[in-house]
Each structure stands twice: as C-alpha cells, then as structure tokens.
C-alpha atoms as a PDB file:
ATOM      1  CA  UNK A   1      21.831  14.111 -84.239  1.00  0.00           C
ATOM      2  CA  UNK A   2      18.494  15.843 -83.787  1.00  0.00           C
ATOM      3  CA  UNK A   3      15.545  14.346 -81.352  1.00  0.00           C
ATOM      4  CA  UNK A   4      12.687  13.092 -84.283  1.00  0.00           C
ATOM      5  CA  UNK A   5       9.351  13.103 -82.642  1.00  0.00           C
ATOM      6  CA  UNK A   6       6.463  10.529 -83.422  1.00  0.00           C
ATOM      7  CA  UNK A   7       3.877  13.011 -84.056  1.00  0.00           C
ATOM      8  CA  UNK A   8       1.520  10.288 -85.434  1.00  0.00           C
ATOM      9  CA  UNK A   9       2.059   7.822 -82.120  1.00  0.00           C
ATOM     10  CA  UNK A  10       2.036  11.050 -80.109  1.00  0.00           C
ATOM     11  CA  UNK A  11       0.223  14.301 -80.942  1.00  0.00           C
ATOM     12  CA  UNK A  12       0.633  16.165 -77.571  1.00  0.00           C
ATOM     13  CA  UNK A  13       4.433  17.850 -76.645  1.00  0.00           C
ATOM     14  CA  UNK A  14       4.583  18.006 -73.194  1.00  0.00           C
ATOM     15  CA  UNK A  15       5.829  21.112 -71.724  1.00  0.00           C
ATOM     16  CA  UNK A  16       9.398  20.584 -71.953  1.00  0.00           C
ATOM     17  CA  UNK A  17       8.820  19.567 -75.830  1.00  0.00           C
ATOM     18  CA  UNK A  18       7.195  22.632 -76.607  1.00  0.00           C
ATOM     19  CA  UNK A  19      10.330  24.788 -75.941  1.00  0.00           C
ATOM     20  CA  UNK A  20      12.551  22.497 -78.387  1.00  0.00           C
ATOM     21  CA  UNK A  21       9.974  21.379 -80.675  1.00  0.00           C
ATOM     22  CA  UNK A  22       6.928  23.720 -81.238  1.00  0.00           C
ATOM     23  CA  UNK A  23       7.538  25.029 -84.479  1.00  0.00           C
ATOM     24  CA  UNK A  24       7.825  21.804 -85.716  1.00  0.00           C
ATOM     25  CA  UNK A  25       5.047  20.100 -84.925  1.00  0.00           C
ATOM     26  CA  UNK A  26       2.981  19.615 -87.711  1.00  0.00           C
ATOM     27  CA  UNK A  27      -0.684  20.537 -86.172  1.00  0.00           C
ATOM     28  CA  UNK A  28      -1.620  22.894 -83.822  1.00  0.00           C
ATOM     29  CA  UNK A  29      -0.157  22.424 -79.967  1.00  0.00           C
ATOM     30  CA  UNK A  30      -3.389  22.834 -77.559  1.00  0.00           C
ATOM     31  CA  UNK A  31      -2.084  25.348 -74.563  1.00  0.00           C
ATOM     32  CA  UNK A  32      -5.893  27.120 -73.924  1.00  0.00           C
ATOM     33  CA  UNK A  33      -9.085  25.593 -73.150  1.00  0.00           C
ATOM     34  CA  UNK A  34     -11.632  24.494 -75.909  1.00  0.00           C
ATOM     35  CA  UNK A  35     -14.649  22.903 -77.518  1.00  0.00           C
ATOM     36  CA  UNK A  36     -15.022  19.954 -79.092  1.00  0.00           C
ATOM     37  CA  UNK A  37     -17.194  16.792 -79.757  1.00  0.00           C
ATOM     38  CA  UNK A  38     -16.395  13.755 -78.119  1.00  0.00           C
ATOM     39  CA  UNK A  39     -16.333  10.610 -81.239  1.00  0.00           C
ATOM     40  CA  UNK A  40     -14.942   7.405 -79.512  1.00  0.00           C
ATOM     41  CA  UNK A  41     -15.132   6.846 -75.468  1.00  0.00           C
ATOM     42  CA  UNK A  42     -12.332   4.009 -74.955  1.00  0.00           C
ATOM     43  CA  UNK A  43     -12.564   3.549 -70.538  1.00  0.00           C
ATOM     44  CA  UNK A  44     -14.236   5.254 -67.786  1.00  0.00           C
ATOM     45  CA  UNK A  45     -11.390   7.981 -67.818  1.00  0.00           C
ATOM     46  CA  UNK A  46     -10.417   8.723 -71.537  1.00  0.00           C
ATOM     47  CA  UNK A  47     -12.024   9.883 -74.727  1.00  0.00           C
ATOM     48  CA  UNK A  48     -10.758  10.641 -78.336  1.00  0.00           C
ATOM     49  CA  UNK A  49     -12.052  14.563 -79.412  1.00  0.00           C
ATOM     50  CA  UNK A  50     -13.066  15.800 -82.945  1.00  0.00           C
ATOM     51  CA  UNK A  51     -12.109  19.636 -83.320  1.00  0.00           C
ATOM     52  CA  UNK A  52     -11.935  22.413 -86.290  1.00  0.00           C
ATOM     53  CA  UNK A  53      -8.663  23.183 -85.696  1.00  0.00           C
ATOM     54  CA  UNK A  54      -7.099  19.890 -86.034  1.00  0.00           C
ATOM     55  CA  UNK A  55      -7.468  17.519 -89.177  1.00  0.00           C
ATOM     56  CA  UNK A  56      -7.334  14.359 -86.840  1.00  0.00           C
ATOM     57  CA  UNK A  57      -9.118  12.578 -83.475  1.00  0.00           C
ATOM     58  CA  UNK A  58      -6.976  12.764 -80.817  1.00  0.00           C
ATOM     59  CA  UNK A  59      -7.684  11.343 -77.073  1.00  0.00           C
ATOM     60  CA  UNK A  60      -7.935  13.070 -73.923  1.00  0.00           C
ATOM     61  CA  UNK A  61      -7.511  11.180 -70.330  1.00  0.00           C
ATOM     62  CA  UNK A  62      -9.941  13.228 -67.828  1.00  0.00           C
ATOM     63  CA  UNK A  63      -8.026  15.301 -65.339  1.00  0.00           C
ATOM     64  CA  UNK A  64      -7.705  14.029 -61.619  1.00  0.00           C
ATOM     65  CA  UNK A  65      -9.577  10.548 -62.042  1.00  0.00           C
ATOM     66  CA  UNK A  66      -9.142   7.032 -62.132  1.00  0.00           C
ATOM     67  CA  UNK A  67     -11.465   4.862 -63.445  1.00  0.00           C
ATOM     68  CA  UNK A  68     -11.557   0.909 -63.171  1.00  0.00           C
ATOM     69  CA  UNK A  69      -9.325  -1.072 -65.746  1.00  0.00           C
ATOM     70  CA  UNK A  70     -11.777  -2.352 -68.162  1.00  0.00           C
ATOM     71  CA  UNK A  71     -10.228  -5.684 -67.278  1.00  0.00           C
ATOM     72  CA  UNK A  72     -11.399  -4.519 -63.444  1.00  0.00           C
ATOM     73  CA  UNK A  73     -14.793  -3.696 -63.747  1.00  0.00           C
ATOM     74  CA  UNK A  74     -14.333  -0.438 -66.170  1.00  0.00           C
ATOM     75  CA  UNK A  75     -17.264  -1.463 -68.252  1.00  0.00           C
ATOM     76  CA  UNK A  76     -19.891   0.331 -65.623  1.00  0.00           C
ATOM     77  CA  UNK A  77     -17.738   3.601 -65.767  1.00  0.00           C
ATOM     78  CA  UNK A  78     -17.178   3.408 -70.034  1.00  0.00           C
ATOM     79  CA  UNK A  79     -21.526   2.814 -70.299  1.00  0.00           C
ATOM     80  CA  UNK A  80     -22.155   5.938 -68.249  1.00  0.00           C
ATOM     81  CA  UNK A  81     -19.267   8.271 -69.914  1.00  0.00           C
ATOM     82  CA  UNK A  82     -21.014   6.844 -73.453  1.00  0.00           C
ATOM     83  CA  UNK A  83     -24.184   7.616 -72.171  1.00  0.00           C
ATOM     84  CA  UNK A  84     -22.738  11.019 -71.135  1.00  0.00           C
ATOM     85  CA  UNK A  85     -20.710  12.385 -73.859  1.00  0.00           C
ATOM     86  CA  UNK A  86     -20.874  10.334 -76.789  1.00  0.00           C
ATOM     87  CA  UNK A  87     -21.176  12.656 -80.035  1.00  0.00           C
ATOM     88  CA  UNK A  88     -21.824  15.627 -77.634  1.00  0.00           C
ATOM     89  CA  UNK A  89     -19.816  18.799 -77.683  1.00  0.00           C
ATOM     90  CA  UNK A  90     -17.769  19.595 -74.557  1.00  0.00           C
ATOM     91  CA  UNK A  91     -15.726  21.638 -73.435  1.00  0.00           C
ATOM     92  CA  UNK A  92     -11.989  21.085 -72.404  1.00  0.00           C
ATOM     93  CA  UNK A  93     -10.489  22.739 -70.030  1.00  0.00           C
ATOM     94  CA  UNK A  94      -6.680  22.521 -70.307  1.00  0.00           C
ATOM     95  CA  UNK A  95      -4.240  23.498 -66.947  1.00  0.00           C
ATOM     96  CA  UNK A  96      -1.197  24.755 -68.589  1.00  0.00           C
ATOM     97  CA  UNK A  97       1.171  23.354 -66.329  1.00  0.00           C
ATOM     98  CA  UNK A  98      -0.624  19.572 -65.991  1.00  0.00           C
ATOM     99  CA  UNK A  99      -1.456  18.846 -70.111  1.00  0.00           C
ATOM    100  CA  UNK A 100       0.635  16.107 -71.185  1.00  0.00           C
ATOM    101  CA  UNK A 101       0.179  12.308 -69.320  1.00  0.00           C
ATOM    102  CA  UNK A 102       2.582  10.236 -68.869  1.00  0.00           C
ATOM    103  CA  UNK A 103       1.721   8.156 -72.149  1.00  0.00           C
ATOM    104  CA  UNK A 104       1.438  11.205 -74.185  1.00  0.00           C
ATOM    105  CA  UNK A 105      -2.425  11.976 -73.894  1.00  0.00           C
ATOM    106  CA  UNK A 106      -3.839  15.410 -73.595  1.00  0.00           C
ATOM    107  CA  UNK A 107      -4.929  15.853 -69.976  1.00  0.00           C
ATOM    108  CA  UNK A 108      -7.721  18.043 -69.256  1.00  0.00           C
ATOM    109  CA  UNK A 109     -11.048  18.589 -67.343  1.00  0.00           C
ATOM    110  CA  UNK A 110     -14.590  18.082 -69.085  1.00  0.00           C
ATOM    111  CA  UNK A 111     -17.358  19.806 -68.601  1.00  0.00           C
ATOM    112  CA  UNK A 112     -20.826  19.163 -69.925  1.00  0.00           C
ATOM    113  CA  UNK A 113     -24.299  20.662 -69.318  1.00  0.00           C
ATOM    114  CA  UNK A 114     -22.016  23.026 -67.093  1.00  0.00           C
ATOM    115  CA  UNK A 115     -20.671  19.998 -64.425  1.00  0.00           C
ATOM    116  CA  UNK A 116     -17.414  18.805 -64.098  1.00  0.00           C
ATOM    117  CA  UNK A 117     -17.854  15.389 -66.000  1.00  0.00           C
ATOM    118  CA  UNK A 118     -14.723  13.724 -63.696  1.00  0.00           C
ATOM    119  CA  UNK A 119     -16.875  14.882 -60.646  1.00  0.00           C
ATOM    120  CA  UNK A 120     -19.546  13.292 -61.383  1.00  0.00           C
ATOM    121  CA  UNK A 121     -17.878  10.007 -61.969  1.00  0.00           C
ATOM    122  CA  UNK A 122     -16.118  10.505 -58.681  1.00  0.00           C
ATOM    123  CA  UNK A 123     -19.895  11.003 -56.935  1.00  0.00           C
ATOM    124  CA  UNK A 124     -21.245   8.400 -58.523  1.00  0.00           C
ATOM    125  CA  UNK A 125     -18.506   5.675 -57.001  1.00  0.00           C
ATOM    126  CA  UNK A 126     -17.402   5.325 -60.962  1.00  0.00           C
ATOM    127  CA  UNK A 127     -13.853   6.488 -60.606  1.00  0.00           C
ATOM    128  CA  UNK A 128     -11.563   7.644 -57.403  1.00  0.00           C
ATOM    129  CA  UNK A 129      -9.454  10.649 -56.911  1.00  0.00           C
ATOM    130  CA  UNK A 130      -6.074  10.693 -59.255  1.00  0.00           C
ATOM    131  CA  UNK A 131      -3.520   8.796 -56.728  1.00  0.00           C
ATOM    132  CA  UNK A 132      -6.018   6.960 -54.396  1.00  0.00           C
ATOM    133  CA  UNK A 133      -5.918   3.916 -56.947  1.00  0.00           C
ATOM    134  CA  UNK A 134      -2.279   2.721 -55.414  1.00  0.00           C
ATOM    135  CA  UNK A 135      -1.752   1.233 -58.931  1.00  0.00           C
ATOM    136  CA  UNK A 136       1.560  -0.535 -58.835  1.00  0.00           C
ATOM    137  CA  UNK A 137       2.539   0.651 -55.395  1.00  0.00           C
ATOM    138  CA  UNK A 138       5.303  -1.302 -53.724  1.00  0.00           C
ATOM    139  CA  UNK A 139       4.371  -3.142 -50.904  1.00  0.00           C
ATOM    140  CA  UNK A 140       5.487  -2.813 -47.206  1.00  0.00           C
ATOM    141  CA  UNK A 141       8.252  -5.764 -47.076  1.00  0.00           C
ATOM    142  CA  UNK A 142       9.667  -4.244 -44.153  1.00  0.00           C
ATOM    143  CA  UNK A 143       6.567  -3.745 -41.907  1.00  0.00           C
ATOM    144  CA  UNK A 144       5.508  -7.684 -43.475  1.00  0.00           C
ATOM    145  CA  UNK A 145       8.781  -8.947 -42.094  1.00  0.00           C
ATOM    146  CA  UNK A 146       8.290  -7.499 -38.494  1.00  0.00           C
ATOM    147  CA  UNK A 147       4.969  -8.660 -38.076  1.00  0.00           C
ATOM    148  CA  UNK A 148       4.896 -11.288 -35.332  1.00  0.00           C
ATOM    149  CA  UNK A 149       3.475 -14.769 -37.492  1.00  0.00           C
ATOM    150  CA  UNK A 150       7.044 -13.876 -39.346  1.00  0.00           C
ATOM    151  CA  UNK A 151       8.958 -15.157 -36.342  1.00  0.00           C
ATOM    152  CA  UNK A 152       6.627 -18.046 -34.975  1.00  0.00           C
END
C-alpha cells in the first residue's frame, strides 16, 4: 500500500519526502531562497507567507530561535514581529539541508530592511538561541538523589 501524504495539513516534504514524493505533490516544493509578504504573524517565532508561486498561505517558523510560548509571555515577542513584518515583503532564506520542522513548517531565516529578523529578536531579549530553551528536558534524577538533604 502506498504512503498518502496530507498535503493540506502539511505543505512542506521534508528532505527524505522529496526523494519518494516530489512529483506528487500538488504545489511547488520550496528548495531555494525567496520573497514573499508576510499575512498572519501567529508567535514570536512563526509567520504564515503569501507568494506568486503558490495558490495558498503557508507558515514559516524562523530559523535558530525560540520565542516565549504565548501562554509564557510570547505576547511581547508576537507585538514586535507584527510591528516588524506584518504585510511587508521579506525575504526567505531557505538552508537546504535544515527546511522542514519537526511539525511540518517551512524553516527558514528572514530578513528585512537587510537584518536578520531572528537576530534581532535574539538582541532584543525577545527570543533565545534554538536549543537554549531546555523545553521538555529531562531532569537530573540521579544527581537529585545524591544530593545530601536526600539522605538526612
């Protein structure tokens, strides 16, 4: 039985997708860098794109960023991307080998006015570096267990 992809629910083939499943995608896969106008900002680190090549808005999670949740304090970091981007044209640029998340979004870095747009969140204290976050990291049970107020 062939693998049916949920091109609606997901838009983007990673990597490994693309060799089974390119030609039968039903829009255009995006491989190269490009422009487009941003339409929707949903967080601090993500963004739905309007484009001439595709007949559909489709979002983009900034490349190497974490913003707060919006449940966390996002809303500071979603004002100032708004602020930013919203109904601008950007550019997108896409690293071939990083352009697929892990929940199917495009990946890619932004730049506006010629600045990295991820950057500038990171300067501003908006968002941290991709990784510092420690979202959902296990913790330590085995350095808890050995501390002394364990045993008294």
């Amino acid at each position: 039985m062939a693998f049916e992809h949920d091109y609606k629910a997901f838009p983007e083939l990673s990597n490994r997708q693309l060799e089974e499943l390119q030609f039968t995608s039903p829009h255009v896969q995006i491989t190269e860098d490009f422009e487009a106008e941003v339409v929707k900002v949903h967080d601090g680190d993500t963004i739905t794109l309007r484009t001439s090549f595709r007949d559909f808005d489709f979002p983009l999670r900034l490349l190497d960023i974490d913003s707060p949740e919006m449940s966390e304090g996002g809303q500071e970091a979603k004002e100032w991307l708004s602020s930013k981007l919203l109904f601008k044209k950007i550019k997108v640029l896409i690293d071939s080998r990083n352009r697929v998340g892990k929940y199917g979004r495009l990946l890619g870095h932004v730049l506006f006015g010629g600045l990295n747009v991820a950057h500038e969140e990171i300067a501003l204290g908006l968002a941290k570096e991709f990784g510092t976050k420690k979202e959902g990291e296990v913790p330590n049970l085995y350095g808890l267990l050995n501390q002394k107020q364990w045993f008294t």
